[in-house]
N, C-alpha and C. Protein backbone atom coordinates (compact mmCIF):
# COMPACT_ATOMS: atom_id res chain seq x y z
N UNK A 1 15.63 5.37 -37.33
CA UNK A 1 16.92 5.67 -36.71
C UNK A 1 18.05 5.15 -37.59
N UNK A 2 18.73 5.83 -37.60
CA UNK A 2 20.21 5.54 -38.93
C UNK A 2 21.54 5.46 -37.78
N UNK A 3 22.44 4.41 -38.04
CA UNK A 3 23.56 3.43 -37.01
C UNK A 3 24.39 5.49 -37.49
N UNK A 4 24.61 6.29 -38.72
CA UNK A 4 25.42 6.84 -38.83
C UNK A 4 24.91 8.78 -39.58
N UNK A 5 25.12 9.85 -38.94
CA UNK A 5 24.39 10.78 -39.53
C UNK A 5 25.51 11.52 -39.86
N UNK A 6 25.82 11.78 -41.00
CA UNK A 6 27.18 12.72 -41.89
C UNK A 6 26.85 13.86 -41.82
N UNK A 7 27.04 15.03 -40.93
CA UNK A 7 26.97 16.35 -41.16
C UNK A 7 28.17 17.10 -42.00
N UNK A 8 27.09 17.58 -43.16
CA UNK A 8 28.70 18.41 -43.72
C UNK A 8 28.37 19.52 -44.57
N UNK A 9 29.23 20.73 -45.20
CA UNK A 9 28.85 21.52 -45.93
C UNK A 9 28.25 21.53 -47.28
N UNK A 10 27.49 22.05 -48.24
CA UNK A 10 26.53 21.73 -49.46
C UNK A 10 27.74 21.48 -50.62
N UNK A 11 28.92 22.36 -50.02
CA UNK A 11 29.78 22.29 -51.45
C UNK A 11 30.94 20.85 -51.38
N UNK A 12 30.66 20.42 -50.21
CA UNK A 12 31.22 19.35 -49.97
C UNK A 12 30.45 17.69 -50.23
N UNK A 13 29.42 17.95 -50.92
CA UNK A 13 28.31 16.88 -51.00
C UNK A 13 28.85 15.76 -51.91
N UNK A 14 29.84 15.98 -52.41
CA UNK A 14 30.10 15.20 -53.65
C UNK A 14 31.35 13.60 -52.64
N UNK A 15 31.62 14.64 -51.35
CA UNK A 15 33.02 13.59 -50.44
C UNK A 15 31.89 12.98 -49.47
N UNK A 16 30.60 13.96 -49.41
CA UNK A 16 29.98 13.00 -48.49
C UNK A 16 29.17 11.76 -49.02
N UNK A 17 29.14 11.86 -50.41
CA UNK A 17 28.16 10.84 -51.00
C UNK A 17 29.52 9.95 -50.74
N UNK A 18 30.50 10.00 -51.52
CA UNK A 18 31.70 8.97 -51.18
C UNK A 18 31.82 7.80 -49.64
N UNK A 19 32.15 9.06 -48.98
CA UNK A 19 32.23 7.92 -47.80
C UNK A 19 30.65 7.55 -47.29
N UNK A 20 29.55 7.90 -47.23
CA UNK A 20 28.63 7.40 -46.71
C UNK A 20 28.14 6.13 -47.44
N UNK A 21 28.95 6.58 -49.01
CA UNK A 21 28.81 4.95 -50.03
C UNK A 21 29.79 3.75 -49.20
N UNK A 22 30.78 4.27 -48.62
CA UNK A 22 31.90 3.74 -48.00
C UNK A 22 31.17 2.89 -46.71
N UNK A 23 30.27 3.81 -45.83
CA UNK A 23 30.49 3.36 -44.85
C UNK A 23 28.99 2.18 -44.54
N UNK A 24 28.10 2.57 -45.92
CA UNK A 24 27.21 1.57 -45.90
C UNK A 24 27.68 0.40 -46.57
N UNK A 25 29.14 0.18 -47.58
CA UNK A 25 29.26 -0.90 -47.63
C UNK A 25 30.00 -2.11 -46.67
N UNK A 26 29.75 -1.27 -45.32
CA UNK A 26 30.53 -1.79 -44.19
C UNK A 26 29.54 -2.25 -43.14
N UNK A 27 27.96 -2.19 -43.65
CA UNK A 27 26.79 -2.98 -42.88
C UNK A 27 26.15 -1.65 -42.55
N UNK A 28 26.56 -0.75 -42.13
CA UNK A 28 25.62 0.63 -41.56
C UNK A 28 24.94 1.29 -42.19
N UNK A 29 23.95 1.82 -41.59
CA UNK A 29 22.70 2.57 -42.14
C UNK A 29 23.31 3.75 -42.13
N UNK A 30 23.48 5.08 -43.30
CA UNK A 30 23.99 6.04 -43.33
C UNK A 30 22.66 7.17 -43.65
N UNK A 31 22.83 8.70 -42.74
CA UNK A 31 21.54 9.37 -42.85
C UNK A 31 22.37 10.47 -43.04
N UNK A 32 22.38 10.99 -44.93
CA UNK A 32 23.15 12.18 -45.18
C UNK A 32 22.55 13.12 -46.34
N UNK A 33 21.77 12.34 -47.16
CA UNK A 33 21.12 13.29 -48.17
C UNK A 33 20.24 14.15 -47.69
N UNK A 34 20.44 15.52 -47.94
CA UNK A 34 19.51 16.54 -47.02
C UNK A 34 17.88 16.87 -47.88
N UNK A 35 17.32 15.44 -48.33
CA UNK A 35 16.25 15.60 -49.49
C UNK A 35 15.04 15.17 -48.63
N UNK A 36 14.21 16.68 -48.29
CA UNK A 36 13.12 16.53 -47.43
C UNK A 36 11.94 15.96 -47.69
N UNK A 37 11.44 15.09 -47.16
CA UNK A 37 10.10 14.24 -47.89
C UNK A 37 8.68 15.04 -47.83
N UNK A 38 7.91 14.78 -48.87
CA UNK A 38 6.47 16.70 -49.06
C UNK A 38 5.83 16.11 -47.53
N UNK A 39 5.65 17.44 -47.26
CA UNK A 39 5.07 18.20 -46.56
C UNK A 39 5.93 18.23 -44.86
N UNK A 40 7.44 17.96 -45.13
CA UNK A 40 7.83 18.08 -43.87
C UNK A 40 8.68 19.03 -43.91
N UNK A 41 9.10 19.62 -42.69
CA UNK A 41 10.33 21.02 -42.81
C UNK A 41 11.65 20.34 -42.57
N UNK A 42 12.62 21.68 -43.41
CA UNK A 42 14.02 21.21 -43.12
C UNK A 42 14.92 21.30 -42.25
N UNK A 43 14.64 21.98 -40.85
CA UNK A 43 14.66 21.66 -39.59
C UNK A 43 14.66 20.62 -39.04
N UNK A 44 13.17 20.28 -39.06
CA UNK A 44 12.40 19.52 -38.41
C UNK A 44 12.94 17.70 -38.62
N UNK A 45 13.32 17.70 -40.01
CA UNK A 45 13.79 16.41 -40.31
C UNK A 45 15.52 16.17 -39.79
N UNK A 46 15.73 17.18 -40.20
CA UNK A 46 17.32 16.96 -39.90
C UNK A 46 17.42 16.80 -38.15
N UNK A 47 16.70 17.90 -37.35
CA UNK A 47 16.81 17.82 -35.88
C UNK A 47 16.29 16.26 -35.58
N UNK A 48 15.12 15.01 -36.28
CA UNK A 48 14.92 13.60 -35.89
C UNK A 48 15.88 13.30 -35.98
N UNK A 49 16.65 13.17 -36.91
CA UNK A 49 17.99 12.30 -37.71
C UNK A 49 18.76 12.32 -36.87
N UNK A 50 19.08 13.83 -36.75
CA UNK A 50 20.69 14.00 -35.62
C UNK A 50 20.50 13.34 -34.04
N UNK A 51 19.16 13.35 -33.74
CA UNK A 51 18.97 13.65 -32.30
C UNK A 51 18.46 11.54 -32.30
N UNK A 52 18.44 11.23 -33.10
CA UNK A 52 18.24 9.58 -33.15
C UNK A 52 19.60 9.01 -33.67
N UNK A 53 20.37 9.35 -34.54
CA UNK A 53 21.86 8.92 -35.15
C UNK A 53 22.66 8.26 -33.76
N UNK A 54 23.43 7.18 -34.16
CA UNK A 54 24.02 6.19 -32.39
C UNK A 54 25.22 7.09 -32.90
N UNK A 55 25.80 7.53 -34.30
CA UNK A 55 26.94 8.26 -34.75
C UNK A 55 26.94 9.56 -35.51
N UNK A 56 27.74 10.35 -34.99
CA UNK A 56 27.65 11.62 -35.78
C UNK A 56 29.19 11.98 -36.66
N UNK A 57 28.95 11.70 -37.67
CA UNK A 57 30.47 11.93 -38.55
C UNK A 57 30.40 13.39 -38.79
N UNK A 58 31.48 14.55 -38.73
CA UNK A 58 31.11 15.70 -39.09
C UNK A 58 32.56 15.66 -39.66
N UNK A 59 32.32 15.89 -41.43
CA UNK A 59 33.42 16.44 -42.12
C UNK A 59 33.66 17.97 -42.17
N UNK A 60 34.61 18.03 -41.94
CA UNK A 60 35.56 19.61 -41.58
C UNK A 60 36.07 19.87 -42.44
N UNK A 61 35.58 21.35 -43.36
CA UNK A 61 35.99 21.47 -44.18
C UNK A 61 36.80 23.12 -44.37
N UNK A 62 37.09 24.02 -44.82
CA UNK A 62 36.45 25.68 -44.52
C UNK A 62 35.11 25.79 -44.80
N UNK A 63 34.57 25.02 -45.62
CA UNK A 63 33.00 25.73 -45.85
C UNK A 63 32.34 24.79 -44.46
N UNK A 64 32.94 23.94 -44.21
CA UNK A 64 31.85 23.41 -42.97
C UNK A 64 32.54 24.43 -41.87
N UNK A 65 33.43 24.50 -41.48
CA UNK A 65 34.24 25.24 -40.28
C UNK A 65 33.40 26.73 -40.31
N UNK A 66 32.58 27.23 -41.16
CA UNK A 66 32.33 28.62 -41.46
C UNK A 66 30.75 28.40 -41.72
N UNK A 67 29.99 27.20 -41.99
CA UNK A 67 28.94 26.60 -41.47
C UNK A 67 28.13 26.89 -40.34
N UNK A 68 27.63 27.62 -40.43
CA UNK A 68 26.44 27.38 -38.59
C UNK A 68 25.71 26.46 -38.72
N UNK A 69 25.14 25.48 -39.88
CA UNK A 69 23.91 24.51 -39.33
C UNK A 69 25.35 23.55 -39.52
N UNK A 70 25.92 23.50 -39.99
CA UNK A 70 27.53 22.07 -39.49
C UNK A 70 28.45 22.52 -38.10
N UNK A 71 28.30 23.60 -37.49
CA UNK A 71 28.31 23.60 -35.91
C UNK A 71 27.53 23.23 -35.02
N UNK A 72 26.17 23.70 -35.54
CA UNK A 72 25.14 23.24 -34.73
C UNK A 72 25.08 21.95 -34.49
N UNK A 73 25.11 21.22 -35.41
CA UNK A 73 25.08 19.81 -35.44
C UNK A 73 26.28 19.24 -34.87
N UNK A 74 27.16 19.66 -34.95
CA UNK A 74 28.79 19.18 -34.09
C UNK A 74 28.74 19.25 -33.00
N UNK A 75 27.69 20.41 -32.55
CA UNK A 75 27.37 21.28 -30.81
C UNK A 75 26.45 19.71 -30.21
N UNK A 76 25.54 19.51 -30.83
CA UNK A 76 24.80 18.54 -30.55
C UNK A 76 25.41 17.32 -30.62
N UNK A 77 25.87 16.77 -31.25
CA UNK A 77 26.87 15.65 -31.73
C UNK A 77 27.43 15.70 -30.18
N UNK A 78 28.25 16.43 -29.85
CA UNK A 78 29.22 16.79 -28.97
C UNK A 78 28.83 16.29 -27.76
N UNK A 79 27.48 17.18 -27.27
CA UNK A 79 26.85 16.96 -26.19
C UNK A 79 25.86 15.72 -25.90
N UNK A 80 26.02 14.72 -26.93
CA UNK A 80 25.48 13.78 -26.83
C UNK A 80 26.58 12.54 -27.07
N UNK A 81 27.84 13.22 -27.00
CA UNK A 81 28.81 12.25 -26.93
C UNK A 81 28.99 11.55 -28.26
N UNK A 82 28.55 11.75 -29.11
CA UNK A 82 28.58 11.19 -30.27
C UNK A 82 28.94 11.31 -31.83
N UNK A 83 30.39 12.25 -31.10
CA UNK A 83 31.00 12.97 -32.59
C UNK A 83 32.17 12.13 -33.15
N UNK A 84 32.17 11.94 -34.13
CA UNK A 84 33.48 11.55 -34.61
C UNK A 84 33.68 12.61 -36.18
N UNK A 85 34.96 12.70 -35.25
CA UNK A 85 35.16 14.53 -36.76
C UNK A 85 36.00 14.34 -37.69
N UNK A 86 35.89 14.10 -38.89
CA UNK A 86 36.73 13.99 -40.20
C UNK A 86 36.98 15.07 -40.72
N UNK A 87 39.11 15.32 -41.16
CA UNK A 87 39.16 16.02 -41.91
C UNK A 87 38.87 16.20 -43.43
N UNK A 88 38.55 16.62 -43.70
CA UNK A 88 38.36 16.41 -45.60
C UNK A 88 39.53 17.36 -46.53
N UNK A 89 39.81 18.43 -45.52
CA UNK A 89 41.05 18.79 -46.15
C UNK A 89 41.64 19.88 -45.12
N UNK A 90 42.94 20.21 -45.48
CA UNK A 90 43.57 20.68 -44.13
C UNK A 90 42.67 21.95 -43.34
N UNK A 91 42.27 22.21 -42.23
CA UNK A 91 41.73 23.53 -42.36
C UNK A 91 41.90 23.50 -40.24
N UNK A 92 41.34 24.46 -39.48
CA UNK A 92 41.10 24.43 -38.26
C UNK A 92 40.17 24.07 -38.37
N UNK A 93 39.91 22.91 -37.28
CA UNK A 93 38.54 23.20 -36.70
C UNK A 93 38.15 24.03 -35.68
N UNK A 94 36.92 24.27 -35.76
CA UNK A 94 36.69 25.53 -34.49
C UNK A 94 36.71 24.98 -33.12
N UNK A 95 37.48 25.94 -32.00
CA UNK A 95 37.69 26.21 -30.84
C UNK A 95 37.18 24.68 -30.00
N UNK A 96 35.96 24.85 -29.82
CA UNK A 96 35.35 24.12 -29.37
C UNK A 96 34.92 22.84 -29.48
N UNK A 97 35.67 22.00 -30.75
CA UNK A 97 35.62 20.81 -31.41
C UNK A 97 37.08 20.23 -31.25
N UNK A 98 38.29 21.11 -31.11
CA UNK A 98 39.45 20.61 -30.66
C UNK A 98 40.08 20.11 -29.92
N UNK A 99 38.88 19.23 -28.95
CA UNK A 99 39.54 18.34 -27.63
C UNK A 99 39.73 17.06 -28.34
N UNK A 100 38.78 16.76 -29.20
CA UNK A 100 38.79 15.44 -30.40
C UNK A 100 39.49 15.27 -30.80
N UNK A 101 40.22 14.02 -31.29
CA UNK A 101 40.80 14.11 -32.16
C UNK A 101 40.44 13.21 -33.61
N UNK A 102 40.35 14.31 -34.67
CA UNK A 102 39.97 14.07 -35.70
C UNK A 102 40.93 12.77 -36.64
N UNK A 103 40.19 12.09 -37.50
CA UNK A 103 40.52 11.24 -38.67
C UNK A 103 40.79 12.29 -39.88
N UNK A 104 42.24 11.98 -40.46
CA UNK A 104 42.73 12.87 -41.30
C UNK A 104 42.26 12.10 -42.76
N UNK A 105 41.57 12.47 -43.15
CA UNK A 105 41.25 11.93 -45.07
C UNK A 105 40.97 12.76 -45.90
N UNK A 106 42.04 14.07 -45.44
CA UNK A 106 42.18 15.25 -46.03
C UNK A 106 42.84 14.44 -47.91
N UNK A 107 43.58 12.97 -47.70
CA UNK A 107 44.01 12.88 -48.87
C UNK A 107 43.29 11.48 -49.81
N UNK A 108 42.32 11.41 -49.55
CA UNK A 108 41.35 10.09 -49.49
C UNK A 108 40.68 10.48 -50.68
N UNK A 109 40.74 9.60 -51.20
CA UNK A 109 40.28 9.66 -52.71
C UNK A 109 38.81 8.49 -53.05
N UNK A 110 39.11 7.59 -53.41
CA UNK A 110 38.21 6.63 -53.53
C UNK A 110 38.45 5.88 -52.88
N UNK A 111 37.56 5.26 -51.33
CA UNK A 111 37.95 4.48 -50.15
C UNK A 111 38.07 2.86 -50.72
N UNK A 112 37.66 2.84 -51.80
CA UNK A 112 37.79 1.32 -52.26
C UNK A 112 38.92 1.00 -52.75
N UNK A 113 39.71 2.15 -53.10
CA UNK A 113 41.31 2.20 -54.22
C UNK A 113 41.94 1.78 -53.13
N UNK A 114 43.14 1.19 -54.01
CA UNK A 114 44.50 1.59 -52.78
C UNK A 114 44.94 2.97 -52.20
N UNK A 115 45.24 2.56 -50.61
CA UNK A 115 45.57 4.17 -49.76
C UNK A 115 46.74 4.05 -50.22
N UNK A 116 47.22 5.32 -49.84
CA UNK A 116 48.98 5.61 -49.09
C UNK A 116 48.68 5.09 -47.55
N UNK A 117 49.69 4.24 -46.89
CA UNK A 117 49.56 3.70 -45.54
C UNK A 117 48.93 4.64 -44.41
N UNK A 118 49.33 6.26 -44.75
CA UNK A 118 49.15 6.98 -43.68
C UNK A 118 47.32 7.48 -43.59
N UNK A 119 46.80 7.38 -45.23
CA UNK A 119 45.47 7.33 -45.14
C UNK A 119 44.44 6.11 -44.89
N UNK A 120 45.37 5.12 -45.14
CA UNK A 120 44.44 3.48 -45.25
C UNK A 120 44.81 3.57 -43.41
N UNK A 121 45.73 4.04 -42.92
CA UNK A 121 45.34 4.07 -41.25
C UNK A 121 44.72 4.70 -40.53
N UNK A 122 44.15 5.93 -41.10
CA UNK A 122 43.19 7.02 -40.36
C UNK A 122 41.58 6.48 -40.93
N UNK A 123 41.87 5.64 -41.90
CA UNK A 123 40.34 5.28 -42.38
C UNK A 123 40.10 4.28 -41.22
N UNK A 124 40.87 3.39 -41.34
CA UNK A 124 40.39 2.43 -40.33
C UNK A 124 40.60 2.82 -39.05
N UNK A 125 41.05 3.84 -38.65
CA UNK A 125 40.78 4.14 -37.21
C UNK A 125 39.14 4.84 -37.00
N UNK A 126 39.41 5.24 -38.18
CA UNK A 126 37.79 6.06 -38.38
C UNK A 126 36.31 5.50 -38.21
N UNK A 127 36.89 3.87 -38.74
CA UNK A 127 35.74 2.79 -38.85
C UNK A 127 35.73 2.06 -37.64
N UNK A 128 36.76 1.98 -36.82
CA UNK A 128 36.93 1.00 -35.35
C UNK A 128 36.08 2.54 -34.14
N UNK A 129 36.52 3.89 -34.66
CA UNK A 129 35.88 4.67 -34.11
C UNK A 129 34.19 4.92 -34.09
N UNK A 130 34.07 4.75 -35.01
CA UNK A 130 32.16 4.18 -35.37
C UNK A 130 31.83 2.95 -34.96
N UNK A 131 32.28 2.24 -35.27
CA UNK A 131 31.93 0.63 -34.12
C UNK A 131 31.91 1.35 -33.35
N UNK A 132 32.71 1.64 -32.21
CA UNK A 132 32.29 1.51 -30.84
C UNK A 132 31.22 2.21 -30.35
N UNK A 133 30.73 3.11 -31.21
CA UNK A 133 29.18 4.09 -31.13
C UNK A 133 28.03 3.49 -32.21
N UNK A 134 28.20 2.88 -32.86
CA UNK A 134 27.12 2.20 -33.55
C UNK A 134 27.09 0.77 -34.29
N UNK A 135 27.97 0.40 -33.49
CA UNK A 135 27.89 -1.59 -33.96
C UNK A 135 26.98 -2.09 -33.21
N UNK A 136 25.92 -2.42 -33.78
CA UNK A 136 24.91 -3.37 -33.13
C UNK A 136 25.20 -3.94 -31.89
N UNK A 137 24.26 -3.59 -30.97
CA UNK A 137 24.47 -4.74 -29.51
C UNK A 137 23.57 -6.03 -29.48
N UNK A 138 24.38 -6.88 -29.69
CA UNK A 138 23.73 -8.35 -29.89
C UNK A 138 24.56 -9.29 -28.73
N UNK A 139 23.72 -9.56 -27.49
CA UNK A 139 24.56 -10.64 -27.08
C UNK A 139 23.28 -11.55 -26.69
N UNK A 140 24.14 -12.40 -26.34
CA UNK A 140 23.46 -14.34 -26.33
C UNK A 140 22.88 -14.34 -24.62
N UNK A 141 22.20 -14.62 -24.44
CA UNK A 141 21.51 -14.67 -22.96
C UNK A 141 21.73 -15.76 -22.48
N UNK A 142 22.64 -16.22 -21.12
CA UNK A 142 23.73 -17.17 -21.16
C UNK A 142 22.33 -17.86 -20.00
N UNK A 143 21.85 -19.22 -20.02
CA UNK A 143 20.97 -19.88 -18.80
C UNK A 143 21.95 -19.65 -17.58
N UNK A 144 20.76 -19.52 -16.61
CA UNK A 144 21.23 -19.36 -15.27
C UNK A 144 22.09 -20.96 -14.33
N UNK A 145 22.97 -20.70 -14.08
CA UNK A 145 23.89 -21.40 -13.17
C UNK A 145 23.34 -21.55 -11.58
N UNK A 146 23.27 -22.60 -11.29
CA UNK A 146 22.31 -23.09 -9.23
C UNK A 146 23.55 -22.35 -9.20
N UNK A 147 23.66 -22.15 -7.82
CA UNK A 147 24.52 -21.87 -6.73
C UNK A 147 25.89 -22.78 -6.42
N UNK A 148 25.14 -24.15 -6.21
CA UNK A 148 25.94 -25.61 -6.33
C UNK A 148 26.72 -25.60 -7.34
N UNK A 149 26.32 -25.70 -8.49
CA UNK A 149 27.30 -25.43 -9.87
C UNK A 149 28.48 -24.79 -9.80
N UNK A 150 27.84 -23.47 -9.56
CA UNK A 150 28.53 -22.70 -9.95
C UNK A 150 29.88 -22.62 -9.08
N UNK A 151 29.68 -22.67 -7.69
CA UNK A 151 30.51 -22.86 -6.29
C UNK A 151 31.67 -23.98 -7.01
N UNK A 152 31.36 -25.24 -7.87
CA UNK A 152 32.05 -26.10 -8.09
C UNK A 152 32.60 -25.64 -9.73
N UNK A 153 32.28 -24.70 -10.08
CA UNK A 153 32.83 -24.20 -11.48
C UNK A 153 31.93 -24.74 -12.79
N UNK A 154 30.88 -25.92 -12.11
CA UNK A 154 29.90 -26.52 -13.24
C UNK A 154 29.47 -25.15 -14.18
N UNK A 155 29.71 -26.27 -15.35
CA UNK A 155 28.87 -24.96 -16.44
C UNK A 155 27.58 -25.99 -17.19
N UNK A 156 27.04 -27.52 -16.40
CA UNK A 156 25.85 -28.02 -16.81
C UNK A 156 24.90 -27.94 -15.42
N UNK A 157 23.98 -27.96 -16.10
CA UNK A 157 23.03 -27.58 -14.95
C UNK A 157 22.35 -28.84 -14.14
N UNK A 158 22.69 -29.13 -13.08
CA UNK A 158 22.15 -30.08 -12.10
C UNK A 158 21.31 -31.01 -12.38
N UNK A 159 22.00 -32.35 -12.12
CA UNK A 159 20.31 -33.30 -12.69
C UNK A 159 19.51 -33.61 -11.45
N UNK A 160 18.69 -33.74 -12.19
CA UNK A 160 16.96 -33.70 -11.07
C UNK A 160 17.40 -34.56 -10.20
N UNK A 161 16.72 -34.41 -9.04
CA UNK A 161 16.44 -35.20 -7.89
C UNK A 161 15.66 -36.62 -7.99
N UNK A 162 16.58 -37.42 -7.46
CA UNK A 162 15.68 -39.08 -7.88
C UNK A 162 14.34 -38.75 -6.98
N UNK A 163 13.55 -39.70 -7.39
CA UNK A 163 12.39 -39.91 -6.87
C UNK A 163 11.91 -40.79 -6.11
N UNK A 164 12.73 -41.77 -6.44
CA UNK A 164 13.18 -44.01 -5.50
C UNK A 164 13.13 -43.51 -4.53
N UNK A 165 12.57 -44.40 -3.60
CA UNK A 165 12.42 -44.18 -2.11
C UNK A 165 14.03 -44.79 -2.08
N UNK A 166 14.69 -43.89 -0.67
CA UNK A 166 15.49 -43.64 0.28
C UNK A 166 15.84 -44.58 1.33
N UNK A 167 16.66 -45.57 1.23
CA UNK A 167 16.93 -46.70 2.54
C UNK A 167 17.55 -45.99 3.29
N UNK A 168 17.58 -46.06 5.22
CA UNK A 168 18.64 -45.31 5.44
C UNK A 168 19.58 -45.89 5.71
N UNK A 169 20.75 -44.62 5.46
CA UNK A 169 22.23 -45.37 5.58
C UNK A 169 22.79 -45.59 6.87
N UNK A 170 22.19 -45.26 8.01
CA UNK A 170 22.45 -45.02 9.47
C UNK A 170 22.33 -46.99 9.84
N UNK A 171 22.93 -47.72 10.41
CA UNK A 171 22.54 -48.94 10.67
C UNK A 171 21.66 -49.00 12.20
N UNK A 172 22.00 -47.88 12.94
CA UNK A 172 21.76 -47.20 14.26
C UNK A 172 20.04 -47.15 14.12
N UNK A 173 19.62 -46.28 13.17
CA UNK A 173 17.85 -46.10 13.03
C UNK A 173 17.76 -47.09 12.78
N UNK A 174 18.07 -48.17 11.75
CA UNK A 174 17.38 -49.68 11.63
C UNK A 174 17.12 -50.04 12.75
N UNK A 175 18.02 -49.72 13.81
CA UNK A 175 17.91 -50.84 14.90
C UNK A 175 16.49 -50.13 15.99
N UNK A 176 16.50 -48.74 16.40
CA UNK A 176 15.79 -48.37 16.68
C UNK A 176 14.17 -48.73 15.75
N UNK A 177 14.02 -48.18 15.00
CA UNK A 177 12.84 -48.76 14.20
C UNK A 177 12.48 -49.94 14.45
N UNK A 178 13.87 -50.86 14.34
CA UNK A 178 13.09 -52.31 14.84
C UNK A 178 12.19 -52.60 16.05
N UNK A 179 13.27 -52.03 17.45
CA UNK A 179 12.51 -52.00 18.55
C UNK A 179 11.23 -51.47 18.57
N UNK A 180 10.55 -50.29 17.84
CA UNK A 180 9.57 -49.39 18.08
C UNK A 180 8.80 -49.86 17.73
N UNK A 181 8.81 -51.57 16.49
CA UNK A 181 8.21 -51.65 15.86
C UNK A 181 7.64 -53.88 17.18
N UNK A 182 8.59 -53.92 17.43
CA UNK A 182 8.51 -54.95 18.16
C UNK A 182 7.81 -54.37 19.59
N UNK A 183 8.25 -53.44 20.10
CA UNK A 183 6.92 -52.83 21.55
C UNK A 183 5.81 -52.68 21.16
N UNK A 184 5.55 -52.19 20.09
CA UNK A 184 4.04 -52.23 19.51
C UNK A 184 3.24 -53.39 19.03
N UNK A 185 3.95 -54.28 18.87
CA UNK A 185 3.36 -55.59 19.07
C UNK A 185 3.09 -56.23 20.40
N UNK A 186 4.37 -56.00 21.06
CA UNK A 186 3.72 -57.02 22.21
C UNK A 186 2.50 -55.84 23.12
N UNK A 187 2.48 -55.08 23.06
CA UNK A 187 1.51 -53.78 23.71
C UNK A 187 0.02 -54.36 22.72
N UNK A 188 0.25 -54.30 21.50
CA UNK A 188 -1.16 -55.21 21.28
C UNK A 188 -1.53 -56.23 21.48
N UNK A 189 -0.45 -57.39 21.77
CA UNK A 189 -0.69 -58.36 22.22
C UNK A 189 -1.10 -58.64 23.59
N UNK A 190 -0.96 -57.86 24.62
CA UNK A 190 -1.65 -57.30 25.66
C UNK A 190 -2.58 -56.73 26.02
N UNK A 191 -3.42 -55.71 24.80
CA UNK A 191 -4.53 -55.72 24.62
C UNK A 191 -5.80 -57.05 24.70
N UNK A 192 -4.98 -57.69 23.64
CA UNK A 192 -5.91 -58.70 23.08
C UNK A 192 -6.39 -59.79 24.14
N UNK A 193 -4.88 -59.95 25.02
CA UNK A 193 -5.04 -61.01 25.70
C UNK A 193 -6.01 -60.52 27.19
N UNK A 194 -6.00 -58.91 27.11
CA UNK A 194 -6.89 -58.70 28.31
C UNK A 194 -8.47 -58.67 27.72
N UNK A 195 -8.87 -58.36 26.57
CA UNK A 195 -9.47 -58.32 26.15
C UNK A 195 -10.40 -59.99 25.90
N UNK A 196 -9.72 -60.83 25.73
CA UNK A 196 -10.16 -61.94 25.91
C UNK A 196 -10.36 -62.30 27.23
N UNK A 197 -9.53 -62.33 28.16
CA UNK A 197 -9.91 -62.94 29.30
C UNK A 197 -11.17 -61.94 29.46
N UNK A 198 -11.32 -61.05 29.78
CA UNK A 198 -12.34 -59.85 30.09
C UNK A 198 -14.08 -60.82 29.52
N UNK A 199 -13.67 -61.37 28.09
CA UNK A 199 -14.83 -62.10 27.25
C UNK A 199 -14.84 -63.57 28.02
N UNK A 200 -13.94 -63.88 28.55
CA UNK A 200 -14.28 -65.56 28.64
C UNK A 200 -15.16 -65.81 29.88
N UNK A 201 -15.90 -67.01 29.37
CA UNK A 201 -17.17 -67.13 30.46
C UNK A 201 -16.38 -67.81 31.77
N UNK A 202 -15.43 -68.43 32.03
CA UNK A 202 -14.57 -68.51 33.00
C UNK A 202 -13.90 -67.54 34.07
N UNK A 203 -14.13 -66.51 33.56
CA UNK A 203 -13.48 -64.95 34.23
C UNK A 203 -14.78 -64.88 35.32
N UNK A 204 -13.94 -64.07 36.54
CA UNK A 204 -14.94 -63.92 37.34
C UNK A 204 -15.57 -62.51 36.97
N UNK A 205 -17.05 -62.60 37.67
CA UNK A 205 -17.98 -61.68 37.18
C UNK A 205 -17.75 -60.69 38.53
């Protein structure tokens, strides 16, 4: 899969080697030489390319405008949302490509030279226009936030739960506990003491 696929006319090959030199020295993978590898068709390769490309650059030329396999590919481009249309020199584009609006580098010479302002601004609109269809999606997978945290705006995550046994803070249960713990004594101590008399050889039989 190539971040960028240059559709353009054969007599125009010399502006597409240019900017696709252009636009790979800007990090992107560019898919434009139409040089078929043995034993595959030239259909067949170009329809992977186009139909995998995240970008479709189509330079507009008269020989591309008068092009059917550089419509076809614009048709597709189109319907996959993924056209961005360069002029290469003044001409119409056809009917159906004119809701776009095209990057003019009808006067673009060598993209590394100095522009005239009005071309060094359609280039870089041209290149902020390809980012947004084929700049890498890389984001950072942020750890999950409790509930608690987050409610309080925390952005660290909760420290563990102690493990120390728990005094209680109620002074009220101390006091209860105490009692529950003093009836159960004298209740055994009532045991014991019936329990003995019950044993002593003095008890009546």
């Amino acid at each position: 899969m190539s971040d960028i696929f240059i559709s353009y006319a054969s007599g125009d090959r010399d502006k597409a080697r240019t900017l696709a030199e252009f636009l790979r020295a800007n990090g992107w993978s560019v898919w434009w030489d139409r040089a078929i590898p043995p034993g595959r068709e030239f259909d067949e390769v170009i329809e992977e390319a186009l139909d995998s490309a995240k970008c479709v650059v189509v330079l507009w030329s008269k020989s591309a405008a008068a092009s059917r396999w550089v419509k076809t590919e614009a048709e597709v481009a189109l319907r996959r949302n993924v056209l961005v249309p360069v002029l290469i020199e003044q001409v119409t584009i056809p009917l159906e490509f004119r809701l776009l609006q095209a990057a003019d580098l009808s006067r673009l010479q060598d993209p590394k030279s100095p522009q005239e302002p009005a071309t060094r601004e359609q280039l870089d609109a041209l290149v902020r226009s390809i980012a947004e269809l084929a700049a890498p999606n890389v984001t950072t997978p942020q750890p999950p936030i409790s509930a608690a945290a987050n409610a309080h705006g925390a952005t660290t995550p909760p420290s563990a739960p102690s493990t120390s046994p728990q005094t209680p803070s109620d002074p009220a249960a101390g006091k209860h506990k105490a009692k529950r713990i003093a009836l159960w004594v004298v209740i055994t101590l009532a045991v014991l003491v019936s329990l003995l008399y019950l044993i002593s050889p003095n008890s009546p039989q």
